[in-house]
N, C-alpha and C. Protein backbone atom coordinates (compact mmCIF):
# COMPACT_ATOMS: atom_id res chain seq x y z
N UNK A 1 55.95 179.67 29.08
CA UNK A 1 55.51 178.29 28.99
C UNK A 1 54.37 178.07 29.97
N UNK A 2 53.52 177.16 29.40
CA UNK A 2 52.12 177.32 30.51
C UNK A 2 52.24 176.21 30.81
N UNK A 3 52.37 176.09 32.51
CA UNK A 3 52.56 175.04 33.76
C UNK A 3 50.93 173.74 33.55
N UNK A 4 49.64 174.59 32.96
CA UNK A 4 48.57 174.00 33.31
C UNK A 4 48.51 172.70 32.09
N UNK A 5 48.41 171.73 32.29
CA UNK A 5 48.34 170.34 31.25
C UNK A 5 46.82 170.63 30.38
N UNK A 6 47.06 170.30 29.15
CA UNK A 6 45.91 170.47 28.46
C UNK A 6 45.08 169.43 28.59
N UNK A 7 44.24 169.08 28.46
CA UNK A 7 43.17 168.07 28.26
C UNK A 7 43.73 166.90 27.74
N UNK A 8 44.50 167.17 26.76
CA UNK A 8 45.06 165.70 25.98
C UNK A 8 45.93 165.22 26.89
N UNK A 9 47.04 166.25 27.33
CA UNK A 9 47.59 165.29 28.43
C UNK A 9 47.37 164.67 29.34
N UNK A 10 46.46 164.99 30.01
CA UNK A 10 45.55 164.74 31.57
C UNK A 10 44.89 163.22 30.96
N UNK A 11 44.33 163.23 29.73
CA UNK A 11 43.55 162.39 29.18
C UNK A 11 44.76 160.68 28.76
N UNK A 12 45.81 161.09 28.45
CA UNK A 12 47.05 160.35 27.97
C UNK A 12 47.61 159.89 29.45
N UNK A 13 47.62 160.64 30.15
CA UNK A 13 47.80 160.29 31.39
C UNK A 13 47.50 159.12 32.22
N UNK A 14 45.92 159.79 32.32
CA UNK A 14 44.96 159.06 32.71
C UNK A 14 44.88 157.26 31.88
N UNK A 15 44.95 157.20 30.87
CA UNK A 15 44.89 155.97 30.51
C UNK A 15 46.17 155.34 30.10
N UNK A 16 47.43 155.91 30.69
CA UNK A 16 48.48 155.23 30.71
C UNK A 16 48.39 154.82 32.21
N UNK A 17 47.96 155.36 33.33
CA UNK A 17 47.84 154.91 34.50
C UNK A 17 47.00 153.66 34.68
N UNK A 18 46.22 153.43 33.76
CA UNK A 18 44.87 152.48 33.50
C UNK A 18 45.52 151.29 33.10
N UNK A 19 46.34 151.65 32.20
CA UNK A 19 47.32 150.31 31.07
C UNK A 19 48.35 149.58 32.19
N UNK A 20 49.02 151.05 33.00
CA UNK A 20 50.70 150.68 34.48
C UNK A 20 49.35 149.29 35.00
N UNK A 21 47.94 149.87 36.00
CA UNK A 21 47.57 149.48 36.85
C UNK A 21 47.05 147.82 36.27
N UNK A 22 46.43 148.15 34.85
CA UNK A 22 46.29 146.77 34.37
C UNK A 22 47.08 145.41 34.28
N UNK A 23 48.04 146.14 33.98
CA UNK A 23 49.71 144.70 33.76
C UNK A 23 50.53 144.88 34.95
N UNK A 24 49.87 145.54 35.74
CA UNK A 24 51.22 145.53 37.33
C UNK A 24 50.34 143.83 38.07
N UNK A 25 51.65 142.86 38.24
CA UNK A 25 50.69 141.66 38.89
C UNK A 25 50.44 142.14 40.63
N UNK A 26 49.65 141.88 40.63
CA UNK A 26 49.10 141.60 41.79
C UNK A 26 49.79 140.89 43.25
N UNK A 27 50.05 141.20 44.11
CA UNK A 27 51.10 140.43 44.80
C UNK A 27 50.38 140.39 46.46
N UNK A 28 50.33 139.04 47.03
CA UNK A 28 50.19 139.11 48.49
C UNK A 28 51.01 139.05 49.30
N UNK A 29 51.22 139.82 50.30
CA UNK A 29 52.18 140.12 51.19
C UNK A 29 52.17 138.64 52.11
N UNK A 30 51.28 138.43 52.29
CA UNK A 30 50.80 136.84 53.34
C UNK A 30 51.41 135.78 52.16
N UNK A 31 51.08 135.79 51.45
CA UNK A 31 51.99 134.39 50.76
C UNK A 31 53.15 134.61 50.14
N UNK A 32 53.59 136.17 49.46
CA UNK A 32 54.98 136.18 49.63
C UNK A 32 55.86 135.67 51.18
N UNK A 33 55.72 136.25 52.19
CA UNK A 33 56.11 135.85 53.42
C UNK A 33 56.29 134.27 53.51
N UNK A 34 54.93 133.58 52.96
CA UNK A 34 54.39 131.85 53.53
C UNK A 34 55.49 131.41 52.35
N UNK A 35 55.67 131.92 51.29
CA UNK A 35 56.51 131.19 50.19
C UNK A 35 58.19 131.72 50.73
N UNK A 36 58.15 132.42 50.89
CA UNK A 36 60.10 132.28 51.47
C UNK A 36 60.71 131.53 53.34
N UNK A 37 59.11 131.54 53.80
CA UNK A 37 59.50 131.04 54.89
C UNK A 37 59.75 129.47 54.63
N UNK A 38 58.80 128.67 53.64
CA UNK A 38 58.70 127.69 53.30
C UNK A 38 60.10 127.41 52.76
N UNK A 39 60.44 128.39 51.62
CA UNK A 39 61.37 127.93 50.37
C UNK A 39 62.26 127.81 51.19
N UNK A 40 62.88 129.03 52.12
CA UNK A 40 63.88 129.37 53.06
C UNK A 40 63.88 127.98 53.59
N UNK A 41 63.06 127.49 54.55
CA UNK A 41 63.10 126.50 55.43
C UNK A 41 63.88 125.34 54.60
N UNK A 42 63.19 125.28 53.77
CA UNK A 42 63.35 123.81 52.59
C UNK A 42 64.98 123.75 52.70
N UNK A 43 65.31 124.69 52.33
CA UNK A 43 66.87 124.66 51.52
C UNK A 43 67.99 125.12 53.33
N UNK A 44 67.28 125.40 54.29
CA UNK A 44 67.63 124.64 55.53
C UNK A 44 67.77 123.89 56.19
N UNK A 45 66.73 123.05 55.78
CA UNK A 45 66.59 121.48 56.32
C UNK A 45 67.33 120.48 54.95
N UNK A 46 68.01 120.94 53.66
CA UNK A 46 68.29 120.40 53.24
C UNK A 46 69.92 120.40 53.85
N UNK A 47 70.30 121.58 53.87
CA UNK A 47 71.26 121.74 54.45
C UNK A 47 71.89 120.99 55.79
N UNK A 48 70.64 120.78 56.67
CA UNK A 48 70.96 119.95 57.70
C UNK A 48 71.00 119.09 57.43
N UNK A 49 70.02 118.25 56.31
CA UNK A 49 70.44 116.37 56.27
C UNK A 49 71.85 116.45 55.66
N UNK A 50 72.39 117.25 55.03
CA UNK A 50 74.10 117.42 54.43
C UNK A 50 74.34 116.94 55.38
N UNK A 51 74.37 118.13 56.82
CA UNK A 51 74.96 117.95 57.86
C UNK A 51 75.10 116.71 58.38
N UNK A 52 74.15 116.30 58.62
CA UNK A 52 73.82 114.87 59.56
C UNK A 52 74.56 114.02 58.59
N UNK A 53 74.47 113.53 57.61
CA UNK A 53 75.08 113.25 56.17
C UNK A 53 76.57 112.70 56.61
N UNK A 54 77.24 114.23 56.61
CA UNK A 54 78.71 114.34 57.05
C UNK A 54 78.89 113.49 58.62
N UNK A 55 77.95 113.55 59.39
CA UNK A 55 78.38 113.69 61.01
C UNK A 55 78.20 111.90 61.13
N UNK A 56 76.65 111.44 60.59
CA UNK A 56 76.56 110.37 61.17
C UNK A 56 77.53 108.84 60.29
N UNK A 57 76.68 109.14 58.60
CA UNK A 57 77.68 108.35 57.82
C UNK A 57 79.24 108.94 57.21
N UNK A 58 79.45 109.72 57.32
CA UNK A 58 80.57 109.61 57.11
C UNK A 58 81.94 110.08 58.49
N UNK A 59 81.74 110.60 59.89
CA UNK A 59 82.02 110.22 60.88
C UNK A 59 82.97 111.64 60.55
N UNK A 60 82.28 112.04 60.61
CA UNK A 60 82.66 113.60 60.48
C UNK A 60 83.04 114.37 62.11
N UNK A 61 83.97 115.09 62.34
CA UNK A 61 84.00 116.04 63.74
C UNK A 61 82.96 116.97 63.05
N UNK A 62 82.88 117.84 64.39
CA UNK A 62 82.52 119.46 64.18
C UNK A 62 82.94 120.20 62.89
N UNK A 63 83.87 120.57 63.08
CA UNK A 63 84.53 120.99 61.81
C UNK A 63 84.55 120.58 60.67
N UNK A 64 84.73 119.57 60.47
CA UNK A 64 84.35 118.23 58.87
C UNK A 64 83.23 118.64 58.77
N UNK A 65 82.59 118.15 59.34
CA UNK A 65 80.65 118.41 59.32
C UNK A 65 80.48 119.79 58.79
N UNK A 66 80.72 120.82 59.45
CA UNK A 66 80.75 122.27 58.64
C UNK A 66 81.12 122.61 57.44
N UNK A 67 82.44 122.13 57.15
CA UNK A 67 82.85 122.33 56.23
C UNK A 67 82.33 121.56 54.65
N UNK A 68 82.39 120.22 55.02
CA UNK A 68 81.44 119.41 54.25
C UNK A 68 80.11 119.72 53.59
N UNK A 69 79.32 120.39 54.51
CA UNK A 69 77.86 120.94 54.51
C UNK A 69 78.19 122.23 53.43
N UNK A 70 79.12 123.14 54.25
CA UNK A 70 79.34 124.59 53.31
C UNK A 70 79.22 124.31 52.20
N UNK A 71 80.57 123.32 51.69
CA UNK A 71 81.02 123.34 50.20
C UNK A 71 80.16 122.55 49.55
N UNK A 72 79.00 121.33 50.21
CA UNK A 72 77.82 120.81 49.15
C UNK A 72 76.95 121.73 48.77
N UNK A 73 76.32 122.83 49.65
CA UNK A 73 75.49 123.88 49.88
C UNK A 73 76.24 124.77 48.58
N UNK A 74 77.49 125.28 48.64
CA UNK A 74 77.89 126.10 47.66
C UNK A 74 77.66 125.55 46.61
N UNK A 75 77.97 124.41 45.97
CA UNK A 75 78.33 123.80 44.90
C UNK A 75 76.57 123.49 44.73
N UNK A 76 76.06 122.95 45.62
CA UNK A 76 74.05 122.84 45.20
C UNK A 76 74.17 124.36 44.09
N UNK A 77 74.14 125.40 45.55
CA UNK A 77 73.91 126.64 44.18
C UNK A 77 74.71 127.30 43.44
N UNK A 78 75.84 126.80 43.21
CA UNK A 78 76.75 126.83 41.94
C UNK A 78 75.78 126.54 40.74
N UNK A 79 75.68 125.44 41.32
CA UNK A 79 75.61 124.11 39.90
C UNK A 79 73.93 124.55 39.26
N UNK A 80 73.39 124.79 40.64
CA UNK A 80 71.82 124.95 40.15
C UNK A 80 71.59 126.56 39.18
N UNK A 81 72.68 127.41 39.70
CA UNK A 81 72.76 128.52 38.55
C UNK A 81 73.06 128.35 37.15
N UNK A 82 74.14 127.31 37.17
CA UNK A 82 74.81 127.09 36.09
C UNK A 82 74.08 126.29 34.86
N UNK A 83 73.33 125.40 35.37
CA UNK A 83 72.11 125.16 34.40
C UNK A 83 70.76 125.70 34.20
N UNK A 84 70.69 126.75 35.01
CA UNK A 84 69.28 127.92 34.83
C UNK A 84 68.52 127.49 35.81
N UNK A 85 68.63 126.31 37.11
CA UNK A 85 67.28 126.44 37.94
C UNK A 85 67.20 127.02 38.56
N UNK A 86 68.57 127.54 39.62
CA UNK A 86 68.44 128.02 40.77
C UNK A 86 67.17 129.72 40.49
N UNK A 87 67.36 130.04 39.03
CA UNK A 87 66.37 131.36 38.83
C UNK A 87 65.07 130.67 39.30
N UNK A 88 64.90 129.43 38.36
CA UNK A 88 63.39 129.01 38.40
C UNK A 88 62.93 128.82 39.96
N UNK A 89 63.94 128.34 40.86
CA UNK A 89 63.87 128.16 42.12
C UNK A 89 63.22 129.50 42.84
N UNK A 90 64.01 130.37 42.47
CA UNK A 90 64.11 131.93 43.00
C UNK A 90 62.61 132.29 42.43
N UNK A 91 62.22 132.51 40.90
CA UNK A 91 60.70 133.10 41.32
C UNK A 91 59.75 132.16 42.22
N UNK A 92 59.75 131.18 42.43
CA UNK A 92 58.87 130.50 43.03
C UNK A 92 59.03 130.65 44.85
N UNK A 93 59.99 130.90 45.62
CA UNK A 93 60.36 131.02 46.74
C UNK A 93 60.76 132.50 47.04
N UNK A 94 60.85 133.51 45.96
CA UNK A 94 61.20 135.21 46.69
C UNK A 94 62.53 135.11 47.17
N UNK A 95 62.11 135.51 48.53
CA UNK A 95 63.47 136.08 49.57
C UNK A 95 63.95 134.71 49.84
N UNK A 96 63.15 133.40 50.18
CA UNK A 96 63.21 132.62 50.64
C UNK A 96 64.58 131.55 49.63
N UNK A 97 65.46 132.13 48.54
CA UNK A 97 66.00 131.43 48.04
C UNK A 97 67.33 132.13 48.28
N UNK A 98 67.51 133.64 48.57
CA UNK A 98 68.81 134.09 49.32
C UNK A 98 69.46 133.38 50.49
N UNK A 99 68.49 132.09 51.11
CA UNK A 99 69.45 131.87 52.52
C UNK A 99 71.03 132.06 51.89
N UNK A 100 71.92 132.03 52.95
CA UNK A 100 73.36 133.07 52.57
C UNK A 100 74.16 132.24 51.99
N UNK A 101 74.31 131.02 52.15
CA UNK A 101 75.21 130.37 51.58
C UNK A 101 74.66 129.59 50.00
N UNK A 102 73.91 129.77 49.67
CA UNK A 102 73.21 129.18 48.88
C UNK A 102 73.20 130.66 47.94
N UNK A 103 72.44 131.82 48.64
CA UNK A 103 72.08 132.65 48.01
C UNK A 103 73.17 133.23 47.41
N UNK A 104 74.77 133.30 48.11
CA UNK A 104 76.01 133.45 48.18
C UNK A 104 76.37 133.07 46.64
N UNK A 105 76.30 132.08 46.77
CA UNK A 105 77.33 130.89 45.50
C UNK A 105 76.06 131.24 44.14
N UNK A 106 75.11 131.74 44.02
CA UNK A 106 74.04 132.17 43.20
C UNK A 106 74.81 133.33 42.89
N UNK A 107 74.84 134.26 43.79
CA UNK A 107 75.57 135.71 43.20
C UNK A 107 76.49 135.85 42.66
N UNK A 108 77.47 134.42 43.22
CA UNK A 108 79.04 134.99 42.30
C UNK A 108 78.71 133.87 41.05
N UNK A 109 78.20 132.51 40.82
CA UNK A 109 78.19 132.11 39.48
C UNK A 109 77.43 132.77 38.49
N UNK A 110 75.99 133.31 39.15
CA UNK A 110 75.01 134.59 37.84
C UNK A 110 76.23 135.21 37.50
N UNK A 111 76.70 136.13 38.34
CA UNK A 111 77.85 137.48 37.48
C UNK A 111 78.59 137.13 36.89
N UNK A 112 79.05 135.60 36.56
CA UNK A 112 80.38 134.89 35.94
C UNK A 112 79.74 135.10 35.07
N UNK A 113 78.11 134.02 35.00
CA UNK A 113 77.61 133.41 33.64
C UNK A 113 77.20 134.87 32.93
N UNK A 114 77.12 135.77 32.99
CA UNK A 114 76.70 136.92 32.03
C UNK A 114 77.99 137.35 31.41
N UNK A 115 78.91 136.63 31.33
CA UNK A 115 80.24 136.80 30.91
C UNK A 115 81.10 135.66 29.93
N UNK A 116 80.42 134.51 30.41
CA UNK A 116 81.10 133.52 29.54
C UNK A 116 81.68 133.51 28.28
N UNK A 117 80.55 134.12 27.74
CA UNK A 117 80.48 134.73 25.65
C UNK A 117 82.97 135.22 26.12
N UNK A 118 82.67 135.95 26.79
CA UNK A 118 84.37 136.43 26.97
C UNK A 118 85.20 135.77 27.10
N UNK A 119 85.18 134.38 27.41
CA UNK A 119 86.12 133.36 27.67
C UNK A 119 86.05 132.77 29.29
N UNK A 120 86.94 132.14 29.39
CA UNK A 120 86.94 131.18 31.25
C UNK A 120 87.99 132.48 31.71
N UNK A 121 88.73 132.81 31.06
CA UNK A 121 89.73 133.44 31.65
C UNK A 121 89.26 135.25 32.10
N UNK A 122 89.21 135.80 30.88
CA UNK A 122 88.73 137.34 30.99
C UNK A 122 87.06 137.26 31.22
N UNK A 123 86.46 136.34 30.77
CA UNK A 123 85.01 136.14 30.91
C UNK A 123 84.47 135.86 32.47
N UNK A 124 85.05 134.63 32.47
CA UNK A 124 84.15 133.89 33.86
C UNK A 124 85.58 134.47 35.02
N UNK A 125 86.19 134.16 34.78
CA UNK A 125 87.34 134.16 35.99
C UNK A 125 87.47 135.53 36.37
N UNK A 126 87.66 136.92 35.17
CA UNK A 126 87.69 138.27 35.80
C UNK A 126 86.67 138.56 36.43
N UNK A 127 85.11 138.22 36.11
CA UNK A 127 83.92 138.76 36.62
C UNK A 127 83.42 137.98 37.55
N UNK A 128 84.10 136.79 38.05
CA UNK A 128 83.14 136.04 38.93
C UNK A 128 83.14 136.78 40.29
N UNK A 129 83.66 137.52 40.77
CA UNK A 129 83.83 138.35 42.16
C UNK A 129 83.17 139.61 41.95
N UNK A 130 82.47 139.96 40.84
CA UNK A 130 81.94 141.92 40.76
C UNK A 130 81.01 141.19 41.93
N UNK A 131 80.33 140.56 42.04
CA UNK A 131 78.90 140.82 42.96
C UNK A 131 79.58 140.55 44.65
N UNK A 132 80.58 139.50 44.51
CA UNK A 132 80.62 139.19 46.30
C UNK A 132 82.51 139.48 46.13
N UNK A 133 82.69 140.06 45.54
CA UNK A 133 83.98 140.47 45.64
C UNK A 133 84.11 141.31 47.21
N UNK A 134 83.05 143.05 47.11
CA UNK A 134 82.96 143.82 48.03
C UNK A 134 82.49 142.79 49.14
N UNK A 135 81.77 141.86 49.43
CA UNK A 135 81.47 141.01 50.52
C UNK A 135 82.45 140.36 50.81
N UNK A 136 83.74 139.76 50.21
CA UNK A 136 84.27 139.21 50.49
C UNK A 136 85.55 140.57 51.35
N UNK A 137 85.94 141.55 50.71
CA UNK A 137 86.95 142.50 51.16
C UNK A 137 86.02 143.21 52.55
N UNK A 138 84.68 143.10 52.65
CA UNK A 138 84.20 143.89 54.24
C UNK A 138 84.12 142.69 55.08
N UNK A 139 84.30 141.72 54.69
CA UNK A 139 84.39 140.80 55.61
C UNK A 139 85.42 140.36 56.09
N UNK A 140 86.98 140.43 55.45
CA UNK A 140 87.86 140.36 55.74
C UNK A 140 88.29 141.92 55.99
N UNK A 141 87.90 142.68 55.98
CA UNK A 141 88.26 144.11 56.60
C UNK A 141 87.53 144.16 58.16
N UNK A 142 86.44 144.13 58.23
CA UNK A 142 86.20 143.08 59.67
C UNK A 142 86.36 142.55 60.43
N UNK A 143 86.66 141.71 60.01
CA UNK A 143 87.18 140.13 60.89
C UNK A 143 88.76 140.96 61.30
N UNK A 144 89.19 142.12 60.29
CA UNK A 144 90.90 142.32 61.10
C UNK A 144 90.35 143.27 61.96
N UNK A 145 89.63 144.18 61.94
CA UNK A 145 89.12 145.12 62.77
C UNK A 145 88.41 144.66 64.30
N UNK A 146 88.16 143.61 63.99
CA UNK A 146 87.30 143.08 65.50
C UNK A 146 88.55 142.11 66.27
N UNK A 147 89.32 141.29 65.50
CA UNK A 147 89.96 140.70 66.01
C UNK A 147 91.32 141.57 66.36
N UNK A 148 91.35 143.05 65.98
CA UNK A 148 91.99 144.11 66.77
C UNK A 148 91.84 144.57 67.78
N UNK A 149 90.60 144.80 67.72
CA UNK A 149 89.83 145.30 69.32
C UNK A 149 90.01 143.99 70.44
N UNK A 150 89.65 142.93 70.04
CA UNK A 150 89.67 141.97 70.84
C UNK A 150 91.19 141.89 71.72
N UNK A 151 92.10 142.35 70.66
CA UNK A 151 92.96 142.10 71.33
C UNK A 151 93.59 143.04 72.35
N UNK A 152 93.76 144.47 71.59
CA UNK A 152 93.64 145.34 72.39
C UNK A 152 92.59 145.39 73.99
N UNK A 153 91.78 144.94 73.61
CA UNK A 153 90.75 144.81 75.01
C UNK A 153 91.66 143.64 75.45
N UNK A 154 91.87 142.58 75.19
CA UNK A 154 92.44 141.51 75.96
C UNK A 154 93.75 142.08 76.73
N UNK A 155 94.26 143.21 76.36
CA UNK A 155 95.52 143.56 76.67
C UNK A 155 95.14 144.27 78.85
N UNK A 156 93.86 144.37 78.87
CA UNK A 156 93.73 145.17 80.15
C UNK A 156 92.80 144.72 80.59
């Protein structure tokens, strides 16, 4: 078998590399960055007026206030998956639409909704954990592992 490419291939090559380089978009590293710091920020500071939200009108402790904030924040990107924006959100902001709790409640309702066609039960309810299932078991594998050590160290 001969290793050397004939002309036609080199030539097929060559203008399939022409066609990749033509339709690959174009991307800036400086405004990808400026668009998730922005998007990021946005859906931080939304998060904080929650907060303030909980703390000032509704007379929230520490804890209320947190918790309050979490579960509007989850349910924002529940809900915003569940009718198709949170995607539209996501190309327009990049990285900047993962902040964790937001980006969180995005991962486990997408993996439900590619399931629905199956029912609430075997559809949405078996698959809603494939994506943050493993996040949820290293985090509670964790949290027993550190709060082992802690104690053990507390012991001396």
């Amino acid at each position: 078998m001969n290793s050397w490419k004939t002309k036609r291939q080199l030539d097929i090559e060559r203008r399939y590399q022409t066609l990749v380089e033509r339709f690959t978009p174009n991307h800036s590293l400086a405004m990808n960055i400026a668009r998730a710091f922005l998007w990021g920020g946005a859906i931080c500071t939304l998060g904080q007026c929650v907060s303030e939200i909980g703390k000032v009108y509704l007379g929230l402790d520490q804890a209320g206030t947190s918790a309050f904030t979490a579960i509007v924040m989850v349910f924002l990107g529940a809900f915003l998956t569940g009718i198709g924006q949170y995607d539209r959100i996501g190309k327009h902001a990049g990285a900047g639409s993962i902040v964790p709790i937001t980006g969180f409640a995005n991962s486990i309702v997408s993996a439900a909704m590619e399931f629905r066609r199956e029912g609430l039960v075997l559809g949405i309810g078996a698959r809603m954990f494939i994506i943050a299932g493993p996040v949820l078991v290293y985090g509670v594998g964790a949290s027993v592992i550190v709060g082992l050590a802690a104690y053990v160290v507390s012991l001396f």
